[in-house]
Protein backbone atom coordinates (compact mmCIF):
# COMPACT_ATOMS: atom_id res chain seq x y z
CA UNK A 1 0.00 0.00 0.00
CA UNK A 2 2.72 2.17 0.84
CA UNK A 3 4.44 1.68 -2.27
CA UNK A 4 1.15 2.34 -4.19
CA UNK A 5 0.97 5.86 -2.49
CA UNK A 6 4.76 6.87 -3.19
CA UNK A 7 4.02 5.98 -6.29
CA UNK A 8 0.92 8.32 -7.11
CA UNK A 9 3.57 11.17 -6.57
CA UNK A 10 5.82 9.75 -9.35
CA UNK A 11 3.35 9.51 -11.92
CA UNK A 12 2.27 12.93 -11.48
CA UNK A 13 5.73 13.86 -11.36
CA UNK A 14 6.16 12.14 -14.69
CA UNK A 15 2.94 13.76 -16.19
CA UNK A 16 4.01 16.81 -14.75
CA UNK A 17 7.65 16.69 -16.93
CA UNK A 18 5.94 15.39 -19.97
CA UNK A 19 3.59 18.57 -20.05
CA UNK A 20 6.37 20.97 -19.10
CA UNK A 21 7.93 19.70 -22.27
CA UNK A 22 5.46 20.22 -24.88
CA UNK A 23 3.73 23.38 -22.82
CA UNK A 24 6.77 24.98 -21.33
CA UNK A 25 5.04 28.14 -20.70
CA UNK A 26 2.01 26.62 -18.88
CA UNK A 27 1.86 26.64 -15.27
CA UNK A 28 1.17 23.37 -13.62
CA UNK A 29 -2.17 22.87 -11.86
CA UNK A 30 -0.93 20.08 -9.41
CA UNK A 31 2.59 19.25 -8.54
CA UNK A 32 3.80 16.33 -6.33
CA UNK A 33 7.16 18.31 -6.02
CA UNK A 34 7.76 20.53 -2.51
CA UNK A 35 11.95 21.38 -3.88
CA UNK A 36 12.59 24.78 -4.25
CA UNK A 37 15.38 24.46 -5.71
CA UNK A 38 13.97 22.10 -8.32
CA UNK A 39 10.84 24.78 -8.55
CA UNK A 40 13.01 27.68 -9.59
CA UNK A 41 15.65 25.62 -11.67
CA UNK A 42 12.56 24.62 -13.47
CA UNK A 43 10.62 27.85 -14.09
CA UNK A 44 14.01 28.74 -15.52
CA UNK A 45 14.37 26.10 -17.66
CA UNK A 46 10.53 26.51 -18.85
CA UNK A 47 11.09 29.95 -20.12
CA UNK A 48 14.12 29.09 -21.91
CA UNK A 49 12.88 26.38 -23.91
CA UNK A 50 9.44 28.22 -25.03
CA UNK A 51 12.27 31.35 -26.39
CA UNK A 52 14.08 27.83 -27.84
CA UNK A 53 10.31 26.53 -29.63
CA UNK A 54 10.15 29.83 -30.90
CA UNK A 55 13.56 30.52 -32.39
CA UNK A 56 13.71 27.06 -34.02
CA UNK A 57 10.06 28.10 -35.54
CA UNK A 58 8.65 24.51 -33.93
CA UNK A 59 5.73 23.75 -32.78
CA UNK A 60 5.11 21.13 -29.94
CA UNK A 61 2.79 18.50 -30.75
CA UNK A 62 2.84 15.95 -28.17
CA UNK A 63 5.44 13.82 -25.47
CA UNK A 64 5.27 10.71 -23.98
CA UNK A 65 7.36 10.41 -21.11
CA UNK A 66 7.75 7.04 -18.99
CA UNK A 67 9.33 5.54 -15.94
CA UNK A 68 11.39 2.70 -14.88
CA UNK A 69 12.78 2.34 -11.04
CA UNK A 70 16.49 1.47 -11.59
CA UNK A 71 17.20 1.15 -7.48
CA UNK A 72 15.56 1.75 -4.05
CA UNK A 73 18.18 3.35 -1.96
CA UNK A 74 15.73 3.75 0.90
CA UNK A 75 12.45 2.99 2.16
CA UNK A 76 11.08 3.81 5.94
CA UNK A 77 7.38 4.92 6.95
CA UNK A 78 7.87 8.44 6.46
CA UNK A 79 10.67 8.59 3.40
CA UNK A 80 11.45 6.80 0.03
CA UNK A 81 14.77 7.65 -1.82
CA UNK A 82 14.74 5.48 -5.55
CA UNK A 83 16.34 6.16 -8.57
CA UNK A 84 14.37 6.46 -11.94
CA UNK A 85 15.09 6.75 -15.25
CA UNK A 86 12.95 8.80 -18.08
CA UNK A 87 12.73 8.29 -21.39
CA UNK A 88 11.52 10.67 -23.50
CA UNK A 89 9.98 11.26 -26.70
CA UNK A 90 8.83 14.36 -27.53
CA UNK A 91 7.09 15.29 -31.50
CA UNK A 92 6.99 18.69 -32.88
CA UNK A 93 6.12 20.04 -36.37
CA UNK A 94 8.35 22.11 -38.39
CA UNK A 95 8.22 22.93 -41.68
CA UNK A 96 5.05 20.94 -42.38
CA UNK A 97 7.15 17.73 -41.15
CA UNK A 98 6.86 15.80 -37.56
CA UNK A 99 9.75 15.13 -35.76
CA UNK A 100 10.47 12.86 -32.99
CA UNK A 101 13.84 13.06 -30.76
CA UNK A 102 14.29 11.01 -27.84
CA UNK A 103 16.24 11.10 -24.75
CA UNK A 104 16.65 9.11 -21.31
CA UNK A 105 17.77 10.91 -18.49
CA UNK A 106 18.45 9.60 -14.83
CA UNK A 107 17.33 11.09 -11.62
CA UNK A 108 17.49 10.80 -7.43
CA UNK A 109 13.70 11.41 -6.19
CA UNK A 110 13.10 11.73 -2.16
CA UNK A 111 9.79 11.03 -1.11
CA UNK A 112 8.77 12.09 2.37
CA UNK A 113 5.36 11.82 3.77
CA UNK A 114 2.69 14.39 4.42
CA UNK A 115 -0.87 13.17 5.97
CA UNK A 116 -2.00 10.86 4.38
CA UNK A 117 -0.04 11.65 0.68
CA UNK A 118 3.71 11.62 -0.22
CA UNK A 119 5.55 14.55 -1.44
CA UNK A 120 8.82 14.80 -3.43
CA UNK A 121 10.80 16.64 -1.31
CA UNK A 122 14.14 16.40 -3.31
CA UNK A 123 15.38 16.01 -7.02
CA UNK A 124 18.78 15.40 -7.74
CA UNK A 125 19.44 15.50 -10.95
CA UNK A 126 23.29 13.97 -12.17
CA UNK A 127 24.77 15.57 -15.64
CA UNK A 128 27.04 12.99 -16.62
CA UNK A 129 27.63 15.07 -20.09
CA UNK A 130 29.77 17.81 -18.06
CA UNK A 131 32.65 15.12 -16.49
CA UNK A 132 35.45 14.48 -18.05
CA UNK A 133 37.03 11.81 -16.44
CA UNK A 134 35.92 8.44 -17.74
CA UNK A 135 35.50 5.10 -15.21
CA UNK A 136 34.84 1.82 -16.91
CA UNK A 137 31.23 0.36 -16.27
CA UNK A 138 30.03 -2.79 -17.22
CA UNK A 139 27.83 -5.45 -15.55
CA UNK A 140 28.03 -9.50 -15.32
CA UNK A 141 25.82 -11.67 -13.23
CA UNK A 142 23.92 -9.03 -12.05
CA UNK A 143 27.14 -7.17 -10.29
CA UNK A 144 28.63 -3.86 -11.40
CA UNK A 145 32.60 -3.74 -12.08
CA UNK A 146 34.59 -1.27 -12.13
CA UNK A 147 38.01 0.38 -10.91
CA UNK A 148 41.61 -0.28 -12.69
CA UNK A 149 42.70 -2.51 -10.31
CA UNK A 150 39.42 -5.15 -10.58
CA UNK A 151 38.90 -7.71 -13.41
CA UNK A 152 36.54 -7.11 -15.66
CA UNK A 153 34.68 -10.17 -17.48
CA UNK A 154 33.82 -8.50 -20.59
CA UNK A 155 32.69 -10.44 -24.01
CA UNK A 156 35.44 -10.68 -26.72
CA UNK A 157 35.69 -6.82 -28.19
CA UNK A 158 34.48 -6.74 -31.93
CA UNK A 159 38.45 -5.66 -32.77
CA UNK A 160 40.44 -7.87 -30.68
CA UNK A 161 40.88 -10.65 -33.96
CA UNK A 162 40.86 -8.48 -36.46
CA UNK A 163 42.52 -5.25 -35.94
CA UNK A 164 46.01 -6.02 -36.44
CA UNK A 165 45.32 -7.67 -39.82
CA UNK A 166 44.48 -4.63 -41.09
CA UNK A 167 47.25 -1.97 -39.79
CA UNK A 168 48.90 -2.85 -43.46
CA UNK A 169 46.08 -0.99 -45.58
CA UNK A 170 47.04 2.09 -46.79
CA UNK A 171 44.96 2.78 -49.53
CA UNK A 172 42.31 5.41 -49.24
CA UNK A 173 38.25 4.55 -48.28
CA UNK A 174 35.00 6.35 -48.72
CA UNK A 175 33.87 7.50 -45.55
CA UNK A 176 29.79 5.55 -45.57
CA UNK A 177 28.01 7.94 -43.95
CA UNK A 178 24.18 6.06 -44.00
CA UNK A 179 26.02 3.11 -42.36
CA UNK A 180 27.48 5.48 -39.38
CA UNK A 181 24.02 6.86 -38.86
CA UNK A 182 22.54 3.88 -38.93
CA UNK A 183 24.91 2.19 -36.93
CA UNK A 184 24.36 5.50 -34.54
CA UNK A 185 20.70 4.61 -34.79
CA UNK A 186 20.85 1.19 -34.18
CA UNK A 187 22.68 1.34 -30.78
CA UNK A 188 21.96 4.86 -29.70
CA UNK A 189 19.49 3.52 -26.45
CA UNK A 190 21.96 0.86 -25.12
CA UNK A 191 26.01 -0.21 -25.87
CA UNK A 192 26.99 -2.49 -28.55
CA UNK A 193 28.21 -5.53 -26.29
CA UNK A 194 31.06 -6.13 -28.53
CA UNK A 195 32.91 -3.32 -27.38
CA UNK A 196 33.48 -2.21 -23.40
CA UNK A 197 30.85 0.90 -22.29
CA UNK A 198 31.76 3.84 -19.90
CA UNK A 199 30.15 5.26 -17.59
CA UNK A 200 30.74 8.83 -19.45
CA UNK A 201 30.22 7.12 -22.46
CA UNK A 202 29.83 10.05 -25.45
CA UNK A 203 32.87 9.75 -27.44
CA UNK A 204 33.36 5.69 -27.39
CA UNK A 205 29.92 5.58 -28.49
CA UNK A 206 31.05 8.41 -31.51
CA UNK A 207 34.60 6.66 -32.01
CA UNK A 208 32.19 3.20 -32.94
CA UNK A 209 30.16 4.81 -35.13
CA UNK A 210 32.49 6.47 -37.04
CA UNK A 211 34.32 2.93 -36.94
CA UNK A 212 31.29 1.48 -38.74
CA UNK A 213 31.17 3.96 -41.04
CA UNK A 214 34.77 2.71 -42.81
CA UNK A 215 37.21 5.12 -40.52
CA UNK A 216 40.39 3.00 -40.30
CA UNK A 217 42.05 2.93 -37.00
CA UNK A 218 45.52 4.29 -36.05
CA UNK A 219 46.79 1.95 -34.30
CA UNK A 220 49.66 2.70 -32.11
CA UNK A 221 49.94 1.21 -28.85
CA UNK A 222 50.09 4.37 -27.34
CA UNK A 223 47.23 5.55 -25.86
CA UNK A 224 48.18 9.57 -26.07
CA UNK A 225 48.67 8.68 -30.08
CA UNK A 226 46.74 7.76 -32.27
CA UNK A 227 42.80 6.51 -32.73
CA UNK A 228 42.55 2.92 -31.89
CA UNK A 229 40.76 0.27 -29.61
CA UNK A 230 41.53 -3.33 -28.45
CA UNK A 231 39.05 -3.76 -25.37
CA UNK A 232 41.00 -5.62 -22.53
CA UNK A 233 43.97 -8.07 -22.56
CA UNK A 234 45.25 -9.52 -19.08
CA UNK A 235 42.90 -7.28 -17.29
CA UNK A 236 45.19 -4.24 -19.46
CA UNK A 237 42.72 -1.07 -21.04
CA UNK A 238 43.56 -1.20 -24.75
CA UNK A 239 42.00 1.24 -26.44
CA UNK A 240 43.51 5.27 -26.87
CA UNK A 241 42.40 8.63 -25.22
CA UNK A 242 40.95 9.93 -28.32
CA UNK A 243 38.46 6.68 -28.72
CA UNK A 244 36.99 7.80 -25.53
CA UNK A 245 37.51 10.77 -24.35
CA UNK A 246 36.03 14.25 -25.96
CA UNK A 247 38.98 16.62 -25.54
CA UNK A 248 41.09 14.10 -26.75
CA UNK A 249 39.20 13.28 -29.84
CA UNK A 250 38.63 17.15 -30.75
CA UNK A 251 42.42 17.64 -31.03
CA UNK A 252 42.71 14.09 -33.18
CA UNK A 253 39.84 15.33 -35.67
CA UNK A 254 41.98 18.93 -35.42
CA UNK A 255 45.45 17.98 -36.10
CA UNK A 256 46.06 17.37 -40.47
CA UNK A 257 47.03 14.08 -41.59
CA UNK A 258 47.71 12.60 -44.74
CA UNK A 259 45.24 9.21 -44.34
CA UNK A 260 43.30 7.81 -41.95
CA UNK A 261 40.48 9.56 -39.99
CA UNK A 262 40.47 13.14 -41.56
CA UNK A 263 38.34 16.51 -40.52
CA UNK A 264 37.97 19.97 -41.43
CA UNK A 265 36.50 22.51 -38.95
CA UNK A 266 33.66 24.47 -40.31
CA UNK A 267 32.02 27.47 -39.23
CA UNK A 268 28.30 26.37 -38.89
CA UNK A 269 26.29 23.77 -38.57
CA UNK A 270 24.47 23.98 -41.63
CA UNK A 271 27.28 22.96 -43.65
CA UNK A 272 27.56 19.25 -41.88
CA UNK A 273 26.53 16.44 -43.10
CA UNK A 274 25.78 12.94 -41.70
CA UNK A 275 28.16 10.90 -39.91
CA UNK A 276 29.87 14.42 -39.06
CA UNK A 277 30.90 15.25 -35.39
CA UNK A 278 29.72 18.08 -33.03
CA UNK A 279 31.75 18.90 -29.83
CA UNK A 280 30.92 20.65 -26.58
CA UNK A 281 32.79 22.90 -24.28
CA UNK A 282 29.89 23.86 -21.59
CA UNK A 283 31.99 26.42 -19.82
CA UNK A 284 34.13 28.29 -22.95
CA UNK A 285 37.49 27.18 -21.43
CA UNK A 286 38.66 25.29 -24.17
CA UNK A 287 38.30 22.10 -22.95
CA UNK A 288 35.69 19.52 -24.62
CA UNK A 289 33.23 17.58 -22.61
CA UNK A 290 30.79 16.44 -24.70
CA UNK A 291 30.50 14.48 -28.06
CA UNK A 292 27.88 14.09 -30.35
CA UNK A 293 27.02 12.46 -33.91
CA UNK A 294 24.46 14.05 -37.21
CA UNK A 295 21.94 10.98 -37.80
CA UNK A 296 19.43 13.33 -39.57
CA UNK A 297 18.10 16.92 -40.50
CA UNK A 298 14.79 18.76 -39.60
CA UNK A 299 12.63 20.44 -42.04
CA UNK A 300 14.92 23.32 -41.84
CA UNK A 301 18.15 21.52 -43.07
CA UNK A 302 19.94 21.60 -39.07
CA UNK A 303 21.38 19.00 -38.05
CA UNK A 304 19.85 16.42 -35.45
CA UNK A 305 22.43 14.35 -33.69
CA UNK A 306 22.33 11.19 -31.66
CA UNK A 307 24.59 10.61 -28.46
CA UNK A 308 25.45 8.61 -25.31
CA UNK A 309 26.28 9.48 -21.38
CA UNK A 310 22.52 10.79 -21.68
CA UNK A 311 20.96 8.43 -24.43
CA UNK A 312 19.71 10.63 -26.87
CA UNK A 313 18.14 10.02 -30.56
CA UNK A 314 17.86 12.44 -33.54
CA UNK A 315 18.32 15.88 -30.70
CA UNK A 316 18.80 19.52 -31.86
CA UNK A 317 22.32 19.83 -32.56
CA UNK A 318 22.43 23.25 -30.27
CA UNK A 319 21.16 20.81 -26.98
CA UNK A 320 20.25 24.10 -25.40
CA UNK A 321 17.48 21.97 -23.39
CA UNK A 322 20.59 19.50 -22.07
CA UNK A 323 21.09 20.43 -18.18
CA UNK A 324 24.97 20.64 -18.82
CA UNK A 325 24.26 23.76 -21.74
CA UNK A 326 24.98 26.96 -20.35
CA UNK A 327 25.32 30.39 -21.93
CA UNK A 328 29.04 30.18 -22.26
CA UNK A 329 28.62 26.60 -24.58
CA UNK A 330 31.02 26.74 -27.16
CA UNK A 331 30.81 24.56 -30.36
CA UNK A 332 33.01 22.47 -32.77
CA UNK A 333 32.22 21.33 -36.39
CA UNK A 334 33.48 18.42 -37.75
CA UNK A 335 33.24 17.31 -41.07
CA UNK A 336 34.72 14.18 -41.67
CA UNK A 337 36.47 13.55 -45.02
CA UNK A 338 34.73 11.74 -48.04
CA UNK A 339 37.90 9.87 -48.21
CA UNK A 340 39.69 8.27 -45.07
């Protein structure tokens, strides 16, 4: 019974973040929330993405938003701490077209009683797409691993047979763009268990789809050189910084090379196309956080991009509604050479 009560407050929770979505600058007649914090960071947020709707010239047709329980942390009489996760999909018209983007996105609710009702009293909200620092994830037999210094059971990496075999080619490639989309597509919700998945997971997820999409690694041993991954050997990370990590990647794709993975800057992002890269500084220091990959194009010709760290399917390429933007966001356009 208790759990059924809880439980009324999380669904109107839910309902309460799907409507916020589509009619951001529509007050809510009920609330289950009692966070201040939350309250204001949300008004915020509201007005920002109605001036968003209307610079984009969108309209907002509809959202579905649902719920899983990942873990109860706590649960007494008077207080239930859980973590959710929300996936959602939210359709808008532009251009005479409906689009649909999706993203899932992770929260801490705390649930403290009131009467004879619950109240969320607490959101924590975690924004994975601002940390830099990447810690190995992955789960077997229902227990998490993790840390350098514990094994890690992982399945065979897709690379481990076949990599070396191919450090020989030189010759040059066309870059398949439909086949990195569509690899981007095809895994964009959950990892590909052929290859190890991060906790911060952006740019590994990037790295593999530009992978599928004919990029030839640079293999070098070395993980400050080079683009390359191995997976693990004798419990040993094989696999270089620019693979996984966003900074790192940005100054691969930046520094000129005769073969291999090639990219020239541009100035905006109309002139990408798909299977081309957009990177992230949040705070304008220079340093990369984020990574991100064009799968498609809105009625308007802008790019729509799909991502990992928060799972996210055919979003705006600006992601002025992600939690990490802020007004100091500063951009990079990659676009990746025809021929690798």
């Amino acid at each position: 019974m208790m759990e059924e009560q809880w439980k009324r407050s999380l669904y109107l929770y839910v309902d309460q973040i799907n409507r916020g979505r589509v009619e951001p600058r529509t007050e809510p007649r009920h609330t289950a929330v009692n966070d201040p914090r939350f309250l204001m960071e949300q008004g915020e947020r509201s007005r920002r993405l109605a001036e968003w709707y209307d610079a984009r010239g969108i309209k907002p047709l509809r959202g579905e938003t649902g719920v899983k329980t990942l873990r109860l942390v706590r649960q007494t009489p008077s207080e239930v701490i859980t973590e959710i996760s929300l996936h959602s999909a939210f359709y808008y018209e532009k251009g005479g077209l409906t689009h649909r983007e999706d993203t899932v996105n992770s929260e801490r609710l705390t649930f403290s009683r009131e009467g004879n009702g619950w109240e969320i009293a607490a959101v924590e909200r975690a924004i994975p797409e601002r940390q830099a620092v990447r810690k190995a994830v992955t789960e077997a037999a229902g227990r998490t691993y993790g840390g350098e210094d514990e094994p890690l059971p992982l399945p065979q990496p897709l690379l481990n047979r076949s990599i070396l075999g191919g450090m020989a080619e030189t010759r040059e490639v066309l870059y398949r763009r439909e086949d990195a989309a569509a690899y981007a597509d095809r895994w964009w919700q959950e990892g590909n268990p052929e290859f190890e998945t991060f906790a911060v997971d952006c740019t590994n997820y990037v790295s593999q789809c530009l992978f599928a999409g004919g990029a030839p690694i640079n293999y070098t041993g070395k993980r400050e050189t080079g683009w390359w991954y191995k997976g693990y050997a004798g419990n040993r990370e094989w696999w270089s910084f620019s693979w996984t990590v966003s900074d790192s990647l940005q100054r691969y794709l930046s520094t000129g090379r005769s073969s291999g993975l090639r990219a020239e800057v541009v100035k905006r992002p109309e002139q990408l196309m798909l299977g081309d890269v957009i990177q992230y500084d949040w705070d304008g220091n220079g340093q990369f956080q984020h990574s991100t990959i064009v799968t498609a194009f809105d009625a308007g010709g802008m790019p729509l991009v799909n991502a990992h760290t928060v799972s996210s399917r055919h979003r705006y390429w600006d992601y002025r509604d992600s939690y990490a933007w802020t007004d100091r966001t500063v951009y990079r356009f990659f676009h990746i050479n025809d021929y690798l």
